[in-house]
N, C-alpha and C. Protein backbone atom coordinates (compact mmCIF):
# COMPACT_ATOMS: atom_id res chain seq x y z
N UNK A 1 123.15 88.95 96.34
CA UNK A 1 124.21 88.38 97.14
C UNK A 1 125.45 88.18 96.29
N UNK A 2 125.34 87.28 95.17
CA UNK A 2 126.33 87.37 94.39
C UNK A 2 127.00 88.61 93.90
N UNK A 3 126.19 89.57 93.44
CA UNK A 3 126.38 91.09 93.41
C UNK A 3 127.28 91.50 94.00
N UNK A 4 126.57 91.80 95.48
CA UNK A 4 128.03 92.41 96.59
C UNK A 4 128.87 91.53 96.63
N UNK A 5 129.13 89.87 96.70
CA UNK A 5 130.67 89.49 96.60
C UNK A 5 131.38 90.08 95.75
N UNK A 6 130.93 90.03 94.31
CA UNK A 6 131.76 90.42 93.11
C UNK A 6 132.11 91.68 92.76
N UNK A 7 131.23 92.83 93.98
CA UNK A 7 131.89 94.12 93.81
C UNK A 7 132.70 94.29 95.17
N UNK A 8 132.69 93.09 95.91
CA UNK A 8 133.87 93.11 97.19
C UNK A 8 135.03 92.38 96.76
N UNK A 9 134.72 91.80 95.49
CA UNK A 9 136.43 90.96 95.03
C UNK A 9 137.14 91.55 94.03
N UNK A 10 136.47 92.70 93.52
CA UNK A 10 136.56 93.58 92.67
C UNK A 10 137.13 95.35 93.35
N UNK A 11 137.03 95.43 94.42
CA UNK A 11 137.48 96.57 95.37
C UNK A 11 138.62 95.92 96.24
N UNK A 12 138.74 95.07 96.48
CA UNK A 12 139.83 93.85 97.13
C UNK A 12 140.86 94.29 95.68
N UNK A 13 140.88 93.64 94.38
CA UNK A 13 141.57 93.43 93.68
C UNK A 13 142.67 95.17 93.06
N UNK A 14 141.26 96.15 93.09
CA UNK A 14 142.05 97.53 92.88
C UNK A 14 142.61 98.07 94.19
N UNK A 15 142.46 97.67 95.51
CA UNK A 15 143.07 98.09 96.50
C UNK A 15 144.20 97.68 96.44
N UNK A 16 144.24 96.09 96.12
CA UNK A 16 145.78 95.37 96.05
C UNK A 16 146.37 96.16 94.68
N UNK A 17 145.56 96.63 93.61
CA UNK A 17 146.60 96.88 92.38
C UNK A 17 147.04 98.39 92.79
N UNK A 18 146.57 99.64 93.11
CA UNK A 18 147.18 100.31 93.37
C UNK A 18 148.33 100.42 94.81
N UNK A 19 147.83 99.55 95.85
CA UNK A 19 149.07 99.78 96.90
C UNK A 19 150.43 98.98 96.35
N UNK A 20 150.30 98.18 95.47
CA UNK A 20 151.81 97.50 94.97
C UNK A 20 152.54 98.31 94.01
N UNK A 21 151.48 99.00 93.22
CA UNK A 21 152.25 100.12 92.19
C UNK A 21 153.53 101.01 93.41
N UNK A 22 152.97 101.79 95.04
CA UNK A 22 153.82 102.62 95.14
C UNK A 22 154.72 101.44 95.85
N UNK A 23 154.36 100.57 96.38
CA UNK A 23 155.29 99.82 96.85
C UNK A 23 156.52 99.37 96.16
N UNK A 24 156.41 98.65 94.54
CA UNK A 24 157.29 98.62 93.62
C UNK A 24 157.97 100.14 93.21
N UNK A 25 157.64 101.11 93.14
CA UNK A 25 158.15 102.07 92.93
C UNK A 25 159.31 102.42 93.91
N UNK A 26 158.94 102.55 94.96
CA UNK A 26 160.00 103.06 96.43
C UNK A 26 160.88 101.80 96.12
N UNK A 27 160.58 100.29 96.05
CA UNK A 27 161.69 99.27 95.67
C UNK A 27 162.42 99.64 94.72
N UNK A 28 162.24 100.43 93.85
CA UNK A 28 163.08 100.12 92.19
C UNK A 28 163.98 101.63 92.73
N UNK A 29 163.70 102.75 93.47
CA UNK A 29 164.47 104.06 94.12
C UNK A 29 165.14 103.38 94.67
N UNK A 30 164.81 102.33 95.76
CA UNK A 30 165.81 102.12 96.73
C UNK A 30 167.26 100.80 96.02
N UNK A 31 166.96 100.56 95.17
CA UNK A 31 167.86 99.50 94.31
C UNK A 31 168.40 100.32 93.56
N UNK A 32 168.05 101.59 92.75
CA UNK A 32 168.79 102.10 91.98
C UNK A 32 169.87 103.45 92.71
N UNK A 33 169.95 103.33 94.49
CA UNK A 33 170.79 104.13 94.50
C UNK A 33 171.94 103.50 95.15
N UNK A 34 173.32 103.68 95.22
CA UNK A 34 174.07 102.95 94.94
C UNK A 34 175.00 103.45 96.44
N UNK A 35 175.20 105.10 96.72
CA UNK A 35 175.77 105.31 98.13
C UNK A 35 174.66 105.07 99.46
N UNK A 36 176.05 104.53 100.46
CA UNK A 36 175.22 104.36 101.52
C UNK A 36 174.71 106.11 102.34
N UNK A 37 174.00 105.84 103.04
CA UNK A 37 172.66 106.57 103.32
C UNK A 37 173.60 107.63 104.35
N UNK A 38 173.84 108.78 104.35
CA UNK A 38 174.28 109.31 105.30
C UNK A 38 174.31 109.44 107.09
N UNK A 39 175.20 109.32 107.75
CA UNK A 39 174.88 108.89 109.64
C UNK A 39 173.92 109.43 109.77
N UNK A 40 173.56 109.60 110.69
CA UNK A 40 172.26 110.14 111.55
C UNK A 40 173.07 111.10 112.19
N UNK A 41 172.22 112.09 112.33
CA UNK A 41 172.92 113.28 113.16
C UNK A 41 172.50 113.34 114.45
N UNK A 42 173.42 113.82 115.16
CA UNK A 42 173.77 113.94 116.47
C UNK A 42 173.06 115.41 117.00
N UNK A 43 171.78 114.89 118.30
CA UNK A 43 170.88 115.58 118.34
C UNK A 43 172.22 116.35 120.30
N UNK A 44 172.12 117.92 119.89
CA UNK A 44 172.80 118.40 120.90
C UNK A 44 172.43 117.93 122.10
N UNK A 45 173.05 117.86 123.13
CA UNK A 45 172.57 117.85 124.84
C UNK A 45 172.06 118.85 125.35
N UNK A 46 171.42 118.63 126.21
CA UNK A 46 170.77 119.70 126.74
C UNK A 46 171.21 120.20 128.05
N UNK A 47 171.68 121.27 128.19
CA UNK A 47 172.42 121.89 129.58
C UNK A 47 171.75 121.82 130.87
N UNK A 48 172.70 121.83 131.88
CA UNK A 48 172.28 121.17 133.00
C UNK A 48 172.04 122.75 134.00
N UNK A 49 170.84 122.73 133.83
CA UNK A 49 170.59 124.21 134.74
C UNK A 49 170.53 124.14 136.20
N UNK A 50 170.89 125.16 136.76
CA UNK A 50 171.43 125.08 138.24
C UNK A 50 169.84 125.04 139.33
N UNK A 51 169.95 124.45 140.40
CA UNK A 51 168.27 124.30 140.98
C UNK A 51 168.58 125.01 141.68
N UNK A 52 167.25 125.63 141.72
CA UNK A 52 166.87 127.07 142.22
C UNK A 52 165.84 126.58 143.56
N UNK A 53 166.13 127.27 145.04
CA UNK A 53 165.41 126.80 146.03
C UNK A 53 164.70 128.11 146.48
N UNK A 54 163.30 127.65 146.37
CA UNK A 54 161.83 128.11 146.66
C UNK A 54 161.98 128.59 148.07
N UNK A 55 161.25 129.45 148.12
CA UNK A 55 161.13 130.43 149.72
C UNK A 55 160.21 129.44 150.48
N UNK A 56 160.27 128.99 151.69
CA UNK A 56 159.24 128.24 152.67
C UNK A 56 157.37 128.95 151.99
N UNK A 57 156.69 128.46 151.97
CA UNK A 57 155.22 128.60 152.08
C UNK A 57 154.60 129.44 153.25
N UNK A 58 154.50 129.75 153.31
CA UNK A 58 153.50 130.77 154.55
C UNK A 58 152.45 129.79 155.26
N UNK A 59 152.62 129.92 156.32
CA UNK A 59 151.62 128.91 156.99
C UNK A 59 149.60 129.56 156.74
N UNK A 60 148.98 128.89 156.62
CA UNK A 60 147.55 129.00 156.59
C UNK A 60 147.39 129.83 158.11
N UNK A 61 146.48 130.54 158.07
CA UNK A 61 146.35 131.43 159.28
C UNK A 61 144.87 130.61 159.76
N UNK A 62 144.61 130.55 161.06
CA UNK A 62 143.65 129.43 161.50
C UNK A 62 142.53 130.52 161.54
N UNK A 63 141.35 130.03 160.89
CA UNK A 63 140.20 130.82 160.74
C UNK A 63 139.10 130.49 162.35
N UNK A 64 138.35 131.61 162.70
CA UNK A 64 137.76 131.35 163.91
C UNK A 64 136.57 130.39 163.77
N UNK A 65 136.30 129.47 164.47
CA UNK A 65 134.85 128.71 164.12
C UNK A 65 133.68 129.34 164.64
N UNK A 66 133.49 129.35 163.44
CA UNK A 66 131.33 129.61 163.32
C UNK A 66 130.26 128.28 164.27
N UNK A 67 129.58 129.52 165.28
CA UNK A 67 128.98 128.69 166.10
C UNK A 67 127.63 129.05 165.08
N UNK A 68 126.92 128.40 165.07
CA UNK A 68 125.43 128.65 164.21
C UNK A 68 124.12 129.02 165.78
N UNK A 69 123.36 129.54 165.42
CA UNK A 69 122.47 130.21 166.51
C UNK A 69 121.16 128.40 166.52
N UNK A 70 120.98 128.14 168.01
CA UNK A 70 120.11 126.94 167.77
C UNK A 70 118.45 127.49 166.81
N UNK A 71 118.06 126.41 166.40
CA UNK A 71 116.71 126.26 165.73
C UNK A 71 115.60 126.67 166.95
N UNK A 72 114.66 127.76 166.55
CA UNK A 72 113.36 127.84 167.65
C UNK A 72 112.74 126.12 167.21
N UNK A 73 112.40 126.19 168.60
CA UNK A 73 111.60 124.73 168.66
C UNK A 73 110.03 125.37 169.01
N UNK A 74 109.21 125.33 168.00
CA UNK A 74 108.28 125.65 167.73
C UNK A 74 107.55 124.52 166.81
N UNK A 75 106.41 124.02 168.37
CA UNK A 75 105.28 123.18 167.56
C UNK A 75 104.92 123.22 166.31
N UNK A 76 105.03 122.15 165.57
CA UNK A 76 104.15 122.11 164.15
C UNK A 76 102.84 122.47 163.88
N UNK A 77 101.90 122.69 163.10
CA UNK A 77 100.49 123.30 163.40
C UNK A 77 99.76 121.98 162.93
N UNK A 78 98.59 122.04 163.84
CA UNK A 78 98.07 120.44 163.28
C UNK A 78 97.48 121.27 162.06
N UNK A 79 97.32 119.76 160.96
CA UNK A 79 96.20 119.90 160.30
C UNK A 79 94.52 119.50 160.41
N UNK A 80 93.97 120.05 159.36
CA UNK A 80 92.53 120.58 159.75
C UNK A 80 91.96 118.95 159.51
N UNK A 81 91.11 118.76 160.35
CA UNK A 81 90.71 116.99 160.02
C UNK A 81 89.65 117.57 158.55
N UNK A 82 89.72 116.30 157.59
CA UNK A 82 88.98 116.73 156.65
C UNK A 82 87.21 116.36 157.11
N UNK A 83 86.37 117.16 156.01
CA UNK A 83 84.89 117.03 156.61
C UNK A 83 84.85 115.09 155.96
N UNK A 84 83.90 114.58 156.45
CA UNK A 84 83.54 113.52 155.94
C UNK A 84 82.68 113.53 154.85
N UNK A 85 83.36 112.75 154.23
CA UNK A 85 82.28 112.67 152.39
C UNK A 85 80.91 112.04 152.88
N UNK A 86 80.06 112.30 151.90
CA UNK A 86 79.18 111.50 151.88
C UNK A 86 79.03 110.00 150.86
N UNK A 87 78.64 108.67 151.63
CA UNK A 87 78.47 107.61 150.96
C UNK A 87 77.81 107.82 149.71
N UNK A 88 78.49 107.45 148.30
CA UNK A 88 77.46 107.32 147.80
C UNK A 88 76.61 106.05 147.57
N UNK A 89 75.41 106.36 146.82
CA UNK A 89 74.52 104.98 146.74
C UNK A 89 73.48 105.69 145.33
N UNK A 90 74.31 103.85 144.94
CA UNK A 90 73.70 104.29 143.41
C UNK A 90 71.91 103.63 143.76
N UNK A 91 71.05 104.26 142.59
CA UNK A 91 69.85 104.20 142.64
C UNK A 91 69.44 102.59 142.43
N UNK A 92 68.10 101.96 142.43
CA UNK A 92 67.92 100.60 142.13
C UNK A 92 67.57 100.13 140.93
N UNK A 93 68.25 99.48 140.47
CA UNK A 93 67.89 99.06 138.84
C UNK A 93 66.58 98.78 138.30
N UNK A 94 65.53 99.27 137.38
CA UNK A 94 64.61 99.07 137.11
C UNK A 94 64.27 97.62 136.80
N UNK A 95 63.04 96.94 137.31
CA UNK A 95 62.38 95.65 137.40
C UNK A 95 62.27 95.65 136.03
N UNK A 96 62.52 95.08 135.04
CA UNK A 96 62.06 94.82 133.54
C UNK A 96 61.41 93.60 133.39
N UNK A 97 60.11 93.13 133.43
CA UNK A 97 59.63 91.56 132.96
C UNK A 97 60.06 91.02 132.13
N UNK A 98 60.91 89.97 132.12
CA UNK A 98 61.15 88.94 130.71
C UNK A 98 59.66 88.73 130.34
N UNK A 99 59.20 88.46 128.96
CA UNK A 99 58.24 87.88 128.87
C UNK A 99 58.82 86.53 128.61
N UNK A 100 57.72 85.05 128.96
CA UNK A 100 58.58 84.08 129.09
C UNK A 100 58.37 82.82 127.56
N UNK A 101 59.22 82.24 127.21
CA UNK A 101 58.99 82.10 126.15
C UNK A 101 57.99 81.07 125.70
N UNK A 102 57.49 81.31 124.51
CA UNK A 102 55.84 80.49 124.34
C UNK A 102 56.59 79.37 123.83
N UNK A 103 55.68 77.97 123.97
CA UNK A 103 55.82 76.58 124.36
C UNK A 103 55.32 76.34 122.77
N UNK A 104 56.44 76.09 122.00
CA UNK A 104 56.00 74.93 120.62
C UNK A 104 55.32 74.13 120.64
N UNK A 105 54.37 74.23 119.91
CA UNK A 105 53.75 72.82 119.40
C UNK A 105 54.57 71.62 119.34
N UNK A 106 54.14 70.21 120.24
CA UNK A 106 55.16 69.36 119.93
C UNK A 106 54.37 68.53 118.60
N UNK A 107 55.49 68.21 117.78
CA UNK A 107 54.91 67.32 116.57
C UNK A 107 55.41 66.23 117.07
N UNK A 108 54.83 65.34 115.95
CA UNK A 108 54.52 63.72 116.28
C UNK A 108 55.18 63.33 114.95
N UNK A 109 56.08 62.76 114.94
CA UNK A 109 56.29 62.16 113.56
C UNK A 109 55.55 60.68 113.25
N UNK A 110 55.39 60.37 111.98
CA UNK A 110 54.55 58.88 111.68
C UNK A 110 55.33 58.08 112.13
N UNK A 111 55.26 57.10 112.17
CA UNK A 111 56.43 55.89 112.73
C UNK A 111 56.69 55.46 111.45
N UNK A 112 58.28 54.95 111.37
CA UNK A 112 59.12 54.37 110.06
C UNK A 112 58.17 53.40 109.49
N UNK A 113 57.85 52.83 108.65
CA UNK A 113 57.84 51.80 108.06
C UNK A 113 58.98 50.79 108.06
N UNK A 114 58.16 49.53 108.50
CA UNK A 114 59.27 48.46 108.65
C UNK A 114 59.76 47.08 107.62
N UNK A 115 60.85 47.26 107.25
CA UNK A 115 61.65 46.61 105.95
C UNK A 115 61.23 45.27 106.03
N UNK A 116 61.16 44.89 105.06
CA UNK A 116 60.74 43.59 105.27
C UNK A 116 62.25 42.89 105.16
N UNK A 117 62.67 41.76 105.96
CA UNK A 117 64.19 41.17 106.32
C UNK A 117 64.27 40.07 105.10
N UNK A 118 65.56 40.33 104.34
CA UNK A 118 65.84 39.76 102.98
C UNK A 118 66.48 38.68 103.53
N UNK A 119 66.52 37.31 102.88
CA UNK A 119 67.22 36.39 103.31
C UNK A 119 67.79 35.86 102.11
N UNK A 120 69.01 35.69 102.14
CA UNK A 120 70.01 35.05 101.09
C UNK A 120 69.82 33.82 101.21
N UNK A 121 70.16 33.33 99.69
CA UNK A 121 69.66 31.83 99.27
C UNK A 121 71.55 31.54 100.29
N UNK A 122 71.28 30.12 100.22
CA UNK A 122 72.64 29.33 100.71
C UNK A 122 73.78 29.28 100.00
N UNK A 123 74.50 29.35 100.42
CA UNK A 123 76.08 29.52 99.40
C UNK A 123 76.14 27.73 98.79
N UNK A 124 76.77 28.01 97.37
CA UNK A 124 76.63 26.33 97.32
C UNK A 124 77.57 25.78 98.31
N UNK A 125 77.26 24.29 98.16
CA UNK A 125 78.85 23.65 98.99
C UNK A 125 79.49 22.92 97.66
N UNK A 126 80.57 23.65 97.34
CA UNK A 126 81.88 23.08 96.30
C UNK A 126 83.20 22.72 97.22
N UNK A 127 83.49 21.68 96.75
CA UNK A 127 84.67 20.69 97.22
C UNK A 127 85.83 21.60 96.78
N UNK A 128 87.03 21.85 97.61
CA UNK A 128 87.96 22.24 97.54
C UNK A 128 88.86 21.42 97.38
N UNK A 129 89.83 20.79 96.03
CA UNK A 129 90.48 19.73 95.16
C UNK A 129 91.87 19.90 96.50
N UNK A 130 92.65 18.82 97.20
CA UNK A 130 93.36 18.84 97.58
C UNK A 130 94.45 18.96 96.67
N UNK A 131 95.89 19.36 97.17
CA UNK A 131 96.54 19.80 96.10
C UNK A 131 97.64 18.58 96.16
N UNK A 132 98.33 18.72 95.57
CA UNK A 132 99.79 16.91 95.84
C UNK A 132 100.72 18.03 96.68
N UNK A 133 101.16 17.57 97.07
CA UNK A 133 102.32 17.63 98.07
C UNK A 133 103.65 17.10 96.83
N UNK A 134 104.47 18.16 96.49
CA UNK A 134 105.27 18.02 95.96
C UNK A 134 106.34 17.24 96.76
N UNK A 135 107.45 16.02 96.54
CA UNK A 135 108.55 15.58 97.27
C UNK A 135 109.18 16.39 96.79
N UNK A 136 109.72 16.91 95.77
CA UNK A 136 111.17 17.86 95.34
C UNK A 136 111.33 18.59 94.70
N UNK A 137 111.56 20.25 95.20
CA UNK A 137 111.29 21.37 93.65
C UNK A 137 111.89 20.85 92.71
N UNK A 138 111.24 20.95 91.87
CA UNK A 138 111.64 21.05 90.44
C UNK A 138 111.56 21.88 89.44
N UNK A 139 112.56 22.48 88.26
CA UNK A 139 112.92 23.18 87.95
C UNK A 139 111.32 24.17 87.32
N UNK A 140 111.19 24.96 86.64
CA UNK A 140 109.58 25.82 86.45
C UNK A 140 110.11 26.01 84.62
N UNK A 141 109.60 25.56 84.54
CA UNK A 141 109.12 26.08 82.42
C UNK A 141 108.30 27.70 82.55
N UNK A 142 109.50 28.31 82.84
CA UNK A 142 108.70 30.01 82.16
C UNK A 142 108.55 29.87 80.96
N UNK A 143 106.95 30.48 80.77
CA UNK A 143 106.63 30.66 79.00
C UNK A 143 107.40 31.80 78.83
N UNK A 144 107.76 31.62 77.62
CA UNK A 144 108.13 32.56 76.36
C UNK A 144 107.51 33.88 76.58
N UNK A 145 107.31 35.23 76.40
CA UNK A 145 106.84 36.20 76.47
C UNK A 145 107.17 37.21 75.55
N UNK A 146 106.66 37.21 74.15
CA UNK A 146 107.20 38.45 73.62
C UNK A 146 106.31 39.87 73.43
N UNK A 147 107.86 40.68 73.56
CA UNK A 147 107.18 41.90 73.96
C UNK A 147 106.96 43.04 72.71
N UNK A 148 106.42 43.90 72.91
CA UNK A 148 105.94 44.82 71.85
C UNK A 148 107.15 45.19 71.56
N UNK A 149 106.86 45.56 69.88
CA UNK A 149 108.32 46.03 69.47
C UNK A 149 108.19 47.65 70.40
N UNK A 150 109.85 48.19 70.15
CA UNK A 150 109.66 49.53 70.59
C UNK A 150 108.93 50.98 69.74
N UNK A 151 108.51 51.77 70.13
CA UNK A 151 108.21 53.10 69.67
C UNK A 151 109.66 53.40 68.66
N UNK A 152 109.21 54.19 67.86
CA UNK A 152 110.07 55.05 67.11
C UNK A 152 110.79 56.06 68.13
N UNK A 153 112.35 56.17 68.12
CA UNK A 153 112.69 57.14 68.88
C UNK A 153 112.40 58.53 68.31
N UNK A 154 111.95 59.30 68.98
CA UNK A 154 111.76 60.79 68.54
C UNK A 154 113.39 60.95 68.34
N UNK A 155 113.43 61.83 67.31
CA UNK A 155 114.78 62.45 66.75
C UNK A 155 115.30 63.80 67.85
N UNK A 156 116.82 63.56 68.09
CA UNK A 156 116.90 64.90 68.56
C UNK A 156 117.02 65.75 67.70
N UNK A 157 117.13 67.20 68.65
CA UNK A 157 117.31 68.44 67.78
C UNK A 157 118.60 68.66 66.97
N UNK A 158 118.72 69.28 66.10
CA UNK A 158 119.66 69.43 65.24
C UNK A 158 120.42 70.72 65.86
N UNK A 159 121.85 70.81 65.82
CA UNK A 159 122.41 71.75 66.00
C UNK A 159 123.26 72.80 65.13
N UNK A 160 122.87 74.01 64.70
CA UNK A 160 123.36 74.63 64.02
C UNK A 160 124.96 74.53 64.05
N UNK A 161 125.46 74.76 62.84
CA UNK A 161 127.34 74.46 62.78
C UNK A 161 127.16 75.75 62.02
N UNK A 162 126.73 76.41 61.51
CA UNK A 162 127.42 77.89 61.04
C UNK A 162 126.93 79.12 61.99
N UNK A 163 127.70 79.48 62.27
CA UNK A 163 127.57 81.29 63.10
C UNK A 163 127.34 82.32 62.27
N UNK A 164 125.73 82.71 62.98
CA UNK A 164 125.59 83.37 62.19
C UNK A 164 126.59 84.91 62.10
N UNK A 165 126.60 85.60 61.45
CA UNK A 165 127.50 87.05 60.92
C UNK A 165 127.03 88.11 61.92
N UNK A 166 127.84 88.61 61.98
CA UNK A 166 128.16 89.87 63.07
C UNK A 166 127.67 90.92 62.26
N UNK A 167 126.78 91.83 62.94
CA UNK A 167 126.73 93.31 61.75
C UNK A 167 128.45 93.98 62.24
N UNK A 168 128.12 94.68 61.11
CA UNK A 168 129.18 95.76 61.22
C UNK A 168 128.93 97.19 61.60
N UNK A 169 130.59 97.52 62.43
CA UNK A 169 130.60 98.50 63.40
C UNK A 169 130.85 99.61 62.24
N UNK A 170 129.73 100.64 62.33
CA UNK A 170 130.14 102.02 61.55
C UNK A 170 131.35 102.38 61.77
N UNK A 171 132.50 102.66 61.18
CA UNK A 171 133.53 103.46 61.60
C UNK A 171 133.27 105.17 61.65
N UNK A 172 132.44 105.55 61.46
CA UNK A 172 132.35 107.08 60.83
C UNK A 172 131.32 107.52 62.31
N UNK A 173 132.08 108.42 63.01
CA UNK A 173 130.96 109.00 64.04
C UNK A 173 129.59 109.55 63.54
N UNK A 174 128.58 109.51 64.10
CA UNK A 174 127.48 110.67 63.45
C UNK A 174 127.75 112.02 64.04
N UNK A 175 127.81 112.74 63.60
CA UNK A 175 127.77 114.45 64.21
C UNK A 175 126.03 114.90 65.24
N UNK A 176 126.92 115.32 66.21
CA UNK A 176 125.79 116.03 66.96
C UNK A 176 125.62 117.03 67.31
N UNK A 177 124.55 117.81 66.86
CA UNK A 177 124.16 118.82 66.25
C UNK A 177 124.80 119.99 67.79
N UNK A 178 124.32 119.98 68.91
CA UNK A 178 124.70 120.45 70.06
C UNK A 178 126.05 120.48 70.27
N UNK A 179 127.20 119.50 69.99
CA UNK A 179 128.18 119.58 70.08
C UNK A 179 128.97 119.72 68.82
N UNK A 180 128.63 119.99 67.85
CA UNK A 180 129.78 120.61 66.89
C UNK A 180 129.62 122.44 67.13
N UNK A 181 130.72 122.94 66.71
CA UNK A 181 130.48 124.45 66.54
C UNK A 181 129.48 125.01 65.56
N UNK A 182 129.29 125.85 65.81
CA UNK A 182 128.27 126.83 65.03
C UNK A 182 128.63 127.05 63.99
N UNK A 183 128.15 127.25 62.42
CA UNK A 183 128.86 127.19 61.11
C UNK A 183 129.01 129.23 61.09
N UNK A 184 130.74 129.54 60.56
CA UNK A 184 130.68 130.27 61.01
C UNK A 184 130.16 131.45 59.23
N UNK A 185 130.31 132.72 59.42
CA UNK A 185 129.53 133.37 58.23
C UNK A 185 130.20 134.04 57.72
């Protein structure tokens, strides 16, 4: 997505750079010439030719009407009644016996054994201390609380301050073998 924007703002940008090149060009012709532009020329008239009157039309000559001969009226031929089909009738489905299904043994399970019922000793009875009924808040003594010292901060990373060195660009082409000429003899 980003892709096609940036090769649509990029075809936007050379469309605009070449149509201003001829546009500035025809501006800098039309500023550097200095007489005004010669009249417009005067396109001749065109002569007034004399009207010429057409001979009357010939009238249409009236053609005789075509009587058509009537249709024989001749009965349609009946058609042949068709023979009658015969019903069919499919044959009767063969009787197949289910055999019917044999009767399980019913089992008897033993009867559960019965738990003998646990009975819990009595809860004691302990007196629940009534509490005073305060007449007026009064202020609260928070204890003191000290807390663990902190962890050691982990150190950040260190950031390099020298750049490292650029190799260097061969100045000297290599020769290729296909494209130099042939050594001559």
């Amino acid at each position: 997505m980003a892709f096609s924007n940036y090769c649509f703002i990029l075809s936007l940008v050379v469309a605009f750079s070449l149509a201003t090149t001829n546009v500035s060009i025809a501006a800098r012709q039309l500023l550097d010439t200095t007489a005004a532009p010669p009249p417009a020329l005067t396109l001749p008239t065109t002569p007034i030719l004399p009207k010429s009157t057409l001979p009357p039309l010939p009238s249409v000559p009236t053609l005789p009407q075509a009587t058509l001969p009537p249709l024989p009226s001749s009965p349609l031929p009946t058609l042949p009644t068709p023979p009658p089909l015969p019903k069919p009738t499919l044959p009767p489905l063969p009787s197949t016996h289910i055999p019917s299904q044999p009767t399980l043994p019913t089992t008897t399970l033993p009867p559960l054994p019965t738990l003998p019922k646990s009975t819990l000793p009595p809860l004691p009875s302990t007196q629940i201390p009534s509490l005073p009924n305060p007449t007026s808040p009064t202020t609260l003594t928070v204890p003191k609380v000290t807390l663990p010292p902190l962890p050691a901060a982990t150190p950040l990373p260190t950031i390099p301050t020298t750049i490292p060195s650029i190799p260097t660009i061969p100045t000297t082409i290599p020769t290729i073998p296909f494209f130099s000429p042939p050594p001559s003899n």
